[in-house]
N, C-alpha and C. Protein backbone atom coordinates (compact mmCIF):
# COMPACT_ATOMS: atom_id res chain seq x y z
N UNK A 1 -44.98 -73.95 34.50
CA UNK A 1 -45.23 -72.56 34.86
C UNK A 1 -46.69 -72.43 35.29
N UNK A 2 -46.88 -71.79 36.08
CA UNK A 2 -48.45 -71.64 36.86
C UNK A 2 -49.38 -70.90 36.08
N UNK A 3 -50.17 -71.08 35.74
CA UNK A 3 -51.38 -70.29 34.87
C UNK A 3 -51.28 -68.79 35.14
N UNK A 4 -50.88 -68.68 36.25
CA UNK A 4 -50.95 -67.16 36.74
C UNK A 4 -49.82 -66.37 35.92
N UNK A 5 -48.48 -67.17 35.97
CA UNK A 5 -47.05 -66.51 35.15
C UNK A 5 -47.68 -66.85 33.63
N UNK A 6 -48.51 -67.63 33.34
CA UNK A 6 -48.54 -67.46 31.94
C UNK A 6 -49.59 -66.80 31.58
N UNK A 7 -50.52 -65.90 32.25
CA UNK A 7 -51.45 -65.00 31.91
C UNK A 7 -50.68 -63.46 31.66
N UNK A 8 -49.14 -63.70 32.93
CA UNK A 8 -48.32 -62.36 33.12
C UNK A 8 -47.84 -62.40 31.92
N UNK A 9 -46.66 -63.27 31.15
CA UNK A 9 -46.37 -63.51 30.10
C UNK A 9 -46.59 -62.85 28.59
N UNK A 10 -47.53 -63.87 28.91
CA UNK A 10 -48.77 -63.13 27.43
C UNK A 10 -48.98 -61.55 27.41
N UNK A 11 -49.39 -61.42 29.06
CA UNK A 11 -49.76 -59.82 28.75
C UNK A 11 -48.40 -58.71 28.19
N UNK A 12 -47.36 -59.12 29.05
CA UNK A 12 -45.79 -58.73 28.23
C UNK A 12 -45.76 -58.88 27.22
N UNK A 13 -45.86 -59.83 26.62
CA UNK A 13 -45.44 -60.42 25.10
C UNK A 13 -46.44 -59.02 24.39
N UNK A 14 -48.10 -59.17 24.86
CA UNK A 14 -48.56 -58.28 24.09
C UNK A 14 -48.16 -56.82 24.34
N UNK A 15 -48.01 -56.58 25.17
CA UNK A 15 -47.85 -54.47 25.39
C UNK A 15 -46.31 -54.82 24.70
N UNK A 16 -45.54 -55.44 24.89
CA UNK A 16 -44.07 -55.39 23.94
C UNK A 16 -44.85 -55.53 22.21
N UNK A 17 -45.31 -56.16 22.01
CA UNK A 17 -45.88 -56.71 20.21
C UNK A 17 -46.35 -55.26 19.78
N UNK A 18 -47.56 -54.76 21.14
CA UNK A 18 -48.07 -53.37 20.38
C UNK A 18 -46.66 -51.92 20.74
N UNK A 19 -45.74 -52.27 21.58
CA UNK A 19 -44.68 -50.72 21.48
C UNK A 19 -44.41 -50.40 20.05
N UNK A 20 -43.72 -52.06 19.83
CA UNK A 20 -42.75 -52.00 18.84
C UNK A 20 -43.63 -51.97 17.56
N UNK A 21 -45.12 -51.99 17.69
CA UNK A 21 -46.14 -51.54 16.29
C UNK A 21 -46.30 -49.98 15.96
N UNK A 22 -45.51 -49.69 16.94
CA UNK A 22 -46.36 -48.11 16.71
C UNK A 22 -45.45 -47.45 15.29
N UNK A 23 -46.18 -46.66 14.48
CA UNK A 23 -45.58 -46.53 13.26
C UNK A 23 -44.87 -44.91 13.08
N UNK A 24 -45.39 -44.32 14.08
CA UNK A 24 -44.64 -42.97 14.68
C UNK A 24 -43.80 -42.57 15.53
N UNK A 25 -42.30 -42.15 15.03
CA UNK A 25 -41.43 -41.90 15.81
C UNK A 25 -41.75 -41.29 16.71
N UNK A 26 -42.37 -40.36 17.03
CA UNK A 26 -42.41 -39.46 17.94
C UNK A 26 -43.55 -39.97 18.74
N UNK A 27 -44.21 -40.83 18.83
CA UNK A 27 -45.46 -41.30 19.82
C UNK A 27 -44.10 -42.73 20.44
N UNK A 28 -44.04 -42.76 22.11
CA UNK A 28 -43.83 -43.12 22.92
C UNK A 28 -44.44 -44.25 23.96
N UNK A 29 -44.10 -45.61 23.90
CA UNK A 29 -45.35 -45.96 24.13
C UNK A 29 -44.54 -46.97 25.35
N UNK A 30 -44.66 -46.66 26.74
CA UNK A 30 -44.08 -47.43 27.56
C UNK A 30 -45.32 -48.45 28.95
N UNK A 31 -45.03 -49.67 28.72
CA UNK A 31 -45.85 -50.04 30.27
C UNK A 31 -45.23 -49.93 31.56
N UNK A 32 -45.83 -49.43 32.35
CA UNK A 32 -45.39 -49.42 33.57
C UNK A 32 -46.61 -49.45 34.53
N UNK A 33 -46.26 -50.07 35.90
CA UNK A 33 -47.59 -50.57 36.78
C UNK A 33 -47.84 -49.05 37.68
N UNK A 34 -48.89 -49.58 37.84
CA UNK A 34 -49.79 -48.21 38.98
C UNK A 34 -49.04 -47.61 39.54
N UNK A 35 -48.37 -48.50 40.48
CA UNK A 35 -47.79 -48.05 41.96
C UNK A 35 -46.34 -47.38 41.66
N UNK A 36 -46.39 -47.42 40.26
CA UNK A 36 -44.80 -46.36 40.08
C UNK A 36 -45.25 -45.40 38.98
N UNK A 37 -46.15 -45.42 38.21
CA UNK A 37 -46.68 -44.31 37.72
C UNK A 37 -47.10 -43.52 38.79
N UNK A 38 -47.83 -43.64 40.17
CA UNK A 38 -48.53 -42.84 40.99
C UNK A 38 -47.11 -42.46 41.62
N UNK A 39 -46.46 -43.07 41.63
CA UNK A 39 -44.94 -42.66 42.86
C UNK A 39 -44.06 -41.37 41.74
N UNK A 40 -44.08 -41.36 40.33
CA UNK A 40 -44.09 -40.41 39.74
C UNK A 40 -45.10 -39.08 39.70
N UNK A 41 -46.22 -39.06 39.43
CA UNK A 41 -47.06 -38.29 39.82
C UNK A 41 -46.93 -37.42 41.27
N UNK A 42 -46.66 -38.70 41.75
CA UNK A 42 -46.70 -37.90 43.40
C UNK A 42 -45.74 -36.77 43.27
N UNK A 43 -44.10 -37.00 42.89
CA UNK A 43 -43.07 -36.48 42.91
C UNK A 43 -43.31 -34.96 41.56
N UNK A 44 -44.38 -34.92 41.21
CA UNK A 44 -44.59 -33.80 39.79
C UNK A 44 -44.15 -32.59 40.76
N UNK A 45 -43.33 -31.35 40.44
CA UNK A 45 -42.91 -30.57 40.81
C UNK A 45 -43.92 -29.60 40.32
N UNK A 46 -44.84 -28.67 41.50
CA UNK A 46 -45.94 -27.69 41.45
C UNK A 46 -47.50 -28.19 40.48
N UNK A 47 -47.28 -29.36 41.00
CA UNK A 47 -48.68 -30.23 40.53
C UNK A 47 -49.32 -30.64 41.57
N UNK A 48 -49.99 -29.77 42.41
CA UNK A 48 -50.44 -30.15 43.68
C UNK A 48 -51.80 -30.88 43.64
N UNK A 49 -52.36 -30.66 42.32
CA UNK A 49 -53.67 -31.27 42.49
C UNK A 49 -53.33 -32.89 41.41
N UNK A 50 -52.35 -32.94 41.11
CA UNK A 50 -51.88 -34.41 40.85
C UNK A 50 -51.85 -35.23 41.64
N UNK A 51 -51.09 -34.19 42.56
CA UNK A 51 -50.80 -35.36 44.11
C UNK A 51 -51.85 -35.93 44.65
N UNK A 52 -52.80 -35.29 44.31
CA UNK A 52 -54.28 -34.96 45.63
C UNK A 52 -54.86 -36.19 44.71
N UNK A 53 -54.92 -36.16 43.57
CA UNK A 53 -55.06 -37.65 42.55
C UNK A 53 -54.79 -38.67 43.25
N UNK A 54 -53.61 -38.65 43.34
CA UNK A 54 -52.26 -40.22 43.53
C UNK A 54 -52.95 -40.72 45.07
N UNK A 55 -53.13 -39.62 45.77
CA UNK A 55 -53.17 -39.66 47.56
C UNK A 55 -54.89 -40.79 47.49
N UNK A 56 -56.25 -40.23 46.26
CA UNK A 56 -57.22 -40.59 45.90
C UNK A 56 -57.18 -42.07 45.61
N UNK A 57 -56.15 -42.08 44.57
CA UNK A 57 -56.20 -43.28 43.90
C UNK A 57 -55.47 -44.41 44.88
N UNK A 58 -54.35 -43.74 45.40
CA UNK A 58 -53.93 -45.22 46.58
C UNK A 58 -54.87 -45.16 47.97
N UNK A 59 -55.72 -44.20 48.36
CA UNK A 59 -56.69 -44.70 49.09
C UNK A 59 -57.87 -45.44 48.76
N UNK A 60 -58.17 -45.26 47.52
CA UNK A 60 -59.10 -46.80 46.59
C UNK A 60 -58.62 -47.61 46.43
N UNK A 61 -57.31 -48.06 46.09
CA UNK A 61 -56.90 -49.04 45.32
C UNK A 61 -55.46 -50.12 45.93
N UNK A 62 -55.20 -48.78 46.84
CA UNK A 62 -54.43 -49.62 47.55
C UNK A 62 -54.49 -50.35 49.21
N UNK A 63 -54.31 -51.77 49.32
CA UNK A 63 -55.01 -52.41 50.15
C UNK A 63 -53.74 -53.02 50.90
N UNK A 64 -53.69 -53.20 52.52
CA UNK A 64 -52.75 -53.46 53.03
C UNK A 64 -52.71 -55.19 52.95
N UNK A 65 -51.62 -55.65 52.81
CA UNK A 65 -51.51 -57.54 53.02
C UNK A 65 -51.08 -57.77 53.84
């Protein structure tokens, strides 16, 4: 496995090790990557200055290949 899948790995293994630590039912604790947290955001119904965020953050961060 390439150093790269086993840096991905690990980082899974850990955000899974800390969900399943959390000791409060009611605290929620999910990973999910940028580009679909912002694709949520975008979609917030009468959150216009969320959007204006998301529109911010993928013109910094997102880079064409």
């Amino acid at each position: 496995m390439p150093r790269t899948s086993l840096v991905c790995q690990r980082h899974r293994d850990e955000v899974n090790h800390f969900s399943h630590g959390l000791d409060d039912p009611n605290i929620t604790f999910m990973a999910e990557a940028y580009p679909d947290l912002w694709s949520e955001w975008d979609q917030s119904v009468n959150q216009g200055w969320l959007r204006a965020v998301v529109s911010e953050l993928r013109a910094r961060y997102v880079a064409p290949i």
